[in-house]
C-alpha atoms as a PDB file:
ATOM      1  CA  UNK A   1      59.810  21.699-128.271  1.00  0.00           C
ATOM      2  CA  UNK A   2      57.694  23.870-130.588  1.00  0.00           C
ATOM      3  CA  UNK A   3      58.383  27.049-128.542  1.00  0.00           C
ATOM      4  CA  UNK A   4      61.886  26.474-128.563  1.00  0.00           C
ATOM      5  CA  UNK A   5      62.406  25.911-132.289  1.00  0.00           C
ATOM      6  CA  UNK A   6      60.095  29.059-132.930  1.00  0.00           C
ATOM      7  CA  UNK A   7      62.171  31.492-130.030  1.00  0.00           C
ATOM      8  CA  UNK A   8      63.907  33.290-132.525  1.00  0.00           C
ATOM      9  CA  UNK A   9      60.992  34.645-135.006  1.00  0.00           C
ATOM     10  CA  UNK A  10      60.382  37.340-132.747  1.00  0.00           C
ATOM     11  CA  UNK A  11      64.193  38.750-132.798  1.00  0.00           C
ATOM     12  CA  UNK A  12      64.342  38.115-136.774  1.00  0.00           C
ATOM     13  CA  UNK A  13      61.327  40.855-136.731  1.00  0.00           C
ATOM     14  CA  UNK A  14      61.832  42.740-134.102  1.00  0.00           C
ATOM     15  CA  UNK A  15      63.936  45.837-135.356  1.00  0.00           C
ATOM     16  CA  UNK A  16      61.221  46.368-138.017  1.00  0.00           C
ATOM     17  CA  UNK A  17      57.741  45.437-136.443  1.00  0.00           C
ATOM     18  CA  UNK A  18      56.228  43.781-133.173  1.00  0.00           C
ATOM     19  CA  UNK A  19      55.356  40.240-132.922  1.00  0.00           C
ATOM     20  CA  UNK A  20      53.515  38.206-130.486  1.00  0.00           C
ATOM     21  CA  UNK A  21      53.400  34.295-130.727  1.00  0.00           C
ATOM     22  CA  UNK A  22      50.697  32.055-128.852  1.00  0.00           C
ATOM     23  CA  UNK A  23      50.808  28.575-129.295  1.00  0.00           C
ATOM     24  CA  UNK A  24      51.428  27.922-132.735  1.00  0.00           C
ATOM     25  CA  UNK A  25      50.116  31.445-133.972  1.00  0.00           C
ATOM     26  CA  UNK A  26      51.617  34.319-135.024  1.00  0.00           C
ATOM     27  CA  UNK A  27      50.377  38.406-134.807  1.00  0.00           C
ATOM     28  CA  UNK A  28      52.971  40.425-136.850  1.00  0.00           C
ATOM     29  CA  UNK A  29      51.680  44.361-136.116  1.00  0.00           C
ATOM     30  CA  UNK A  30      52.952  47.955-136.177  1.00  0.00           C
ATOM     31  CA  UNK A  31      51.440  51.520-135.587  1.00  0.00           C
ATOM     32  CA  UNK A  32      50.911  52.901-139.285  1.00  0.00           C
ATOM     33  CA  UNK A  33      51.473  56.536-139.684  1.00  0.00           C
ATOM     34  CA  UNK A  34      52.539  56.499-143.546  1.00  0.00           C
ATOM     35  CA  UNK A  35      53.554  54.627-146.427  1.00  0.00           C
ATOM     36  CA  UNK A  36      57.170  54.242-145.020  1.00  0.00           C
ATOM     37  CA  UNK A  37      55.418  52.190-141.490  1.00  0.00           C
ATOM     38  CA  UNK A  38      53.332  50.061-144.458  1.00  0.00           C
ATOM     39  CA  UNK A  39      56.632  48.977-146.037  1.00  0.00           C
ATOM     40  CA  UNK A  40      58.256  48.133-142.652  1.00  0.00           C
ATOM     41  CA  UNK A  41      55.059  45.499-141.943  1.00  0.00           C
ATOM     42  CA  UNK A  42      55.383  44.539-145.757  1.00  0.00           C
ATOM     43  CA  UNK A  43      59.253  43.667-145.094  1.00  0.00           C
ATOM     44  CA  UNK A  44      58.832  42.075-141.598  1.00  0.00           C
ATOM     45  CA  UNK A  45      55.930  39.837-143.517  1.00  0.00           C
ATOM     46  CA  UNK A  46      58.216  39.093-146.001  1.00  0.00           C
ATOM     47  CA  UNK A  47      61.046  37.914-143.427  1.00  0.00           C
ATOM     48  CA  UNK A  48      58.238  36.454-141.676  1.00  0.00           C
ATOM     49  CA  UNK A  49      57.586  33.845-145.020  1.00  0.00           C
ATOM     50  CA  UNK A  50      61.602  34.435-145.304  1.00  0.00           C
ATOM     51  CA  UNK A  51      62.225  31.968-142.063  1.00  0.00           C
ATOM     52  CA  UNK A  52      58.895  29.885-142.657  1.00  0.00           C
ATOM     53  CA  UNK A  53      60.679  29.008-145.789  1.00  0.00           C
ATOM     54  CA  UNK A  54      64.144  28.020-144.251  1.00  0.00           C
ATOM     55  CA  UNK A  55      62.499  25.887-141.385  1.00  0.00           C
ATOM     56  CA  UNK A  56      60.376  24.178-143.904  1.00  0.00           C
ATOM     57  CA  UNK A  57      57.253  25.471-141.786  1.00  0.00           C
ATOM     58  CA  UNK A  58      54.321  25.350-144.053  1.00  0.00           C
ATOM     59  CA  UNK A  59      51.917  28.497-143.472  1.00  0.00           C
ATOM     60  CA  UNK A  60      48.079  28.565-144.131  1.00  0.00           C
ATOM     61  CA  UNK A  61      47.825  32.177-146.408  1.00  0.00           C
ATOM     62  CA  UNK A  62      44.196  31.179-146.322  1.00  0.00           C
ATOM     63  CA  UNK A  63      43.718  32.416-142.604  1.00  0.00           C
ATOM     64  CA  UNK A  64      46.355  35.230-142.684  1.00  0.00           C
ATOM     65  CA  UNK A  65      44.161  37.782-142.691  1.00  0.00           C
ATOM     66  CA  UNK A  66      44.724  41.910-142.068  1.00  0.00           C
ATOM     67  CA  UNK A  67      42.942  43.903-140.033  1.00  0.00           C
ATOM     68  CA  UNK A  68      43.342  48.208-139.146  1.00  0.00           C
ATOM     69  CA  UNK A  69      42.395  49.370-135.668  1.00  0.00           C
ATOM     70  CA  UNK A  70      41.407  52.680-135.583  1.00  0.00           C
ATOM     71  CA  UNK A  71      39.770  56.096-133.672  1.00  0.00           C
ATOM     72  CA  UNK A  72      36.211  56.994-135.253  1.00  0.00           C
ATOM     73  CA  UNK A  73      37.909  60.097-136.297  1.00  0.00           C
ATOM     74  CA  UNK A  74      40.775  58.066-138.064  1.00  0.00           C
ATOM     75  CA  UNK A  75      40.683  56.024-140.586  1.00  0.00           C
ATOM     76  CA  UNK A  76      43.051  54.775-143.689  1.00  0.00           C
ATOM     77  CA  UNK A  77      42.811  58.420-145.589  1.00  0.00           C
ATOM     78  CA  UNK A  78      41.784  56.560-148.471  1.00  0.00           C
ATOM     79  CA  UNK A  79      44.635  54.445-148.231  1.00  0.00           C
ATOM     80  CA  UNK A  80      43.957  51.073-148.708  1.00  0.00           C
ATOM     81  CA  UNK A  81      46.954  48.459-147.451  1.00  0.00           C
ATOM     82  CA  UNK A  82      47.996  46.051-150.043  1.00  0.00           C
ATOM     83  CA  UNK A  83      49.575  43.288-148.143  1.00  0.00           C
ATOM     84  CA  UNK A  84      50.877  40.185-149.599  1.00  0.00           C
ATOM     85  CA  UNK A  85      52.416  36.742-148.062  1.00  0.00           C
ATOM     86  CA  UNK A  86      54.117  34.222-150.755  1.00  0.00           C
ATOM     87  CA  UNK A  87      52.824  36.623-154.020  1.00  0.00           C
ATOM     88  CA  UNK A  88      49.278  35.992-152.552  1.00  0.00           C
ATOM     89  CA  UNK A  89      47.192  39.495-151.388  1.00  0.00           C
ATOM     90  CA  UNK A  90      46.577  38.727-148.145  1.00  0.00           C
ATOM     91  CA  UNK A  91      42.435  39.355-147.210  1.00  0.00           C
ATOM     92  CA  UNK A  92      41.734  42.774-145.237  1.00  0.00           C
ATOM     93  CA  UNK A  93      38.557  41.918-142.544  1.00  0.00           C
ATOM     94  CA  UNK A  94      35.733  44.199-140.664  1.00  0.00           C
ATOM     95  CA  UNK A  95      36.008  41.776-138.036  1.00  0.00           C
ATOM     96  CA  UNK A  96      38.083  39.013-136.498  1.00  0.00           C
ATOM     97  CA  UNK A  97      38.262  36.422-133.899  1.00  0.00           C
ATOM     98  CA  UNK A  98      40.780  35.738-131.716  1.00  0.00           C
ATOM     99  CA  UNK A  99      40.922  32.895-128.763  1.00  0.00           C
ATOM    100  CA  UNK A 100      36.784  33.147-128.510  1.00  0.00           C
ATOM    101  CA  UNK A 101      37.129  36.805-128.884  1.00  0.00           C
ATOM    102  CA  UNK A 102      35.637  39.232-131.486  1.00  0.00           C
ATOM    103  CA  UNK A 103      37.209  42.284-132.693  1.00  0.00           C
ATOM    104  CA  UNK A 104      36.477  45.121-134.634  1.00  0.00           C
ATOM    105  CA  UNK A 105      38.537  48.308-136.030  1.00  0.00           C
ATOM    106  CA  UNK A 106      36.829  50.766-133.289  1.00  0.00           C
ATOM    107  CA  UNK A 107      37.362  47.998-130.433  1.00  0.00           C
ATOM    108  CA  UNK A 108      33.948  48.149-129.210  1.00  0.00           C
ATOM    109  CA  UNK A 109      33.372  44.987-128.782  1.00  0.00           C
ATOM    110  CA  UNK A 110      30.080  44.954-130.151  1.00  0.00           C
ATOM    111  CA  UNK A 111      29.626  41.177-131.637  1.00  0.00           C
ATOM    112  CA  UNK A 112      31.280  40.003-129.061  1.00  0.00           C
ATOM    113  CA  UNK A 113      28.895  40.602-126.618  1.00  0.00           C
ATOM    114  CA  UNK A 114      25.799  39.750-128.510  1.00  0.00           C
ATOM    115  CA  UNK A 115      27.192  36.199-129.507  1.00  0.00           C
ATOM    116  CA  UNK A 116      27.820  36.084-125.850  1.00  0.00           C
ATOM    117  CA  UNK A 117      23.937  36.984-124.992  1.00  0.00           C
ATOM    118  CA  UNK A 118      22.915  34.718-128.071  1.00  0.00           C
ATOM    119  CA  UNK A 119      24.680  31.666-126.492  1.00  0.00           C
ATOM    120  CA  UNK A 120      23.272  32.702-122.659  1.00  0.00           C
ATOM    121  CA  UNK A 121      20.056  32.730-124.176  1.00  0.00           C
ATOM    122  CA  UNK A 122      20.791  29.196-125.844  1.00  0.00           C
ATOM    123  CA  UNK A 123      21.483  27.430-122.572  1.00  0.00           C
ATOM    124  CA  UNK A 124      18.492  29.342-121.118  1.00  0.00           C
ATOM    125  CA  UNK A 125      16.167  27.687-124.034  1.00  0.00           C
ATOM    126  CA  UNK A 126      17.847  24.407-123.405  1.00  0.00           C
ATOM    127  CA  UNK A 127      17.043  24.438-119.283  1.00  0.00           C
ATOM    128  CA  UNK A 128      13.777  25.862-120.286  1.00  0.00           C
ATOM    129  CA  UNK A 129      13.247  22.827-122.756  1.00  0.00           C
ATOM    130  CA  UNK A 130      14.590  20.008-120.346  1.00  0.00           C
ATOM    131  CA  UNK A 131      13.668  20.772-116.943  1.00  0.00           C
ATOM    132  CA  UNK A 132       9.748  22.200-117.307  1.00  0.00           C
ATOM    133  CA  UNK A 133       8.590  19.963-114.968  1.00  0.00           C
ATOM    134  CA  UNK A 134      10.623  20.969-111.896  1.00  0.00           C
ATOM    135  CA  UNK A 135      10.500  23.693-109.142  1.00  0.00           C
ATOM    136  CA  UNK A 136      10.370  27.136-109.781  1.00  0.00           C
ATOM    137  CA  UNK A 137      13.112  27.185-106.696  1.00  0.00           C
ATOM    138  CA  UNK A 138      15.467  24.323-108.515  1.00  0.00           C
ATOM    139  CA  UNK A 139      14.658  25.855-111.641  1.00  0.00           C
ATOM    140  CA  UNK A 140      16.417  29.250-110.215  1.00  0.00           C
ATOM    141  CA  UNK A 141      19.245  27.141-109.024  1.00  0.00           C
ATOM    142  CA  UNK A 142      20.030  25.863-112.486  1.00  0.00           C
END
């Protein structure tokens, strides 16, 4: 039923910026060249908030966040985005995760796999801890 009553956000923004809904979230994006491509994510946030509003949908501002992904060559020119949901500056981030995933403005992925090694490493510890006593064969198997 959710997915139904939320099928039209993506048309209301669609002329202006990209959308892509997941459950019950939301990524509102757009390639920024200029100040005219900030605007048009400014105005589809602001429809965004727009239909929350009308649907009586109540939005957490607190984990709207913004984040720029970027060549190492690239970067903001000094520009820094001002975006804002509801009157509220919404918080620009290094870093973000997304369904168990970490990602960074360069994309490489870097924190993602070393919280990956740091929990193989965990359950390693834990075998280690539990099973001391057993087989060097059975311990391989676990």
């Amino acid at each position: 039923m959710f997915i139904i009553f939320i099928n039209d956000l993506v048309d209301l923004c669609s002329d202006i910026i990209k959308m892509h809904l997941f459950a019950d979230d939301a990524k509102l994006y757009c390639h920024v060249k200029n100040h005219g491509n900030m605007e048009d994510l400014q105005t589809g946030i602001k429809k965004f908030v727009e239909w929350t509003d009308k649907w009586q949908m109540k939005l957490n501002i607190e984990k709207c966040k913004v984040i720029s992904f970027h060549h190492r060559r690239y970067s903001n020119n000094g520009v820094i985005p001002n975006y804002t949901m509801n009157s509220k500056l919404l918080e620009e981030v290094t870093e973000i995760k997304d369904l168990a995933v970490y990602y960074d403005p360069l994309l490489l992925f870097d924190k993602h796999i070393c919280e990956k090694v740091k929990k193989a490493y965990m359950m390693l510890g834990i075998i280690k801890r539990n099973f001391i006593h057993i087989s060097r064969n059975c311990f391989v198997t676990l």
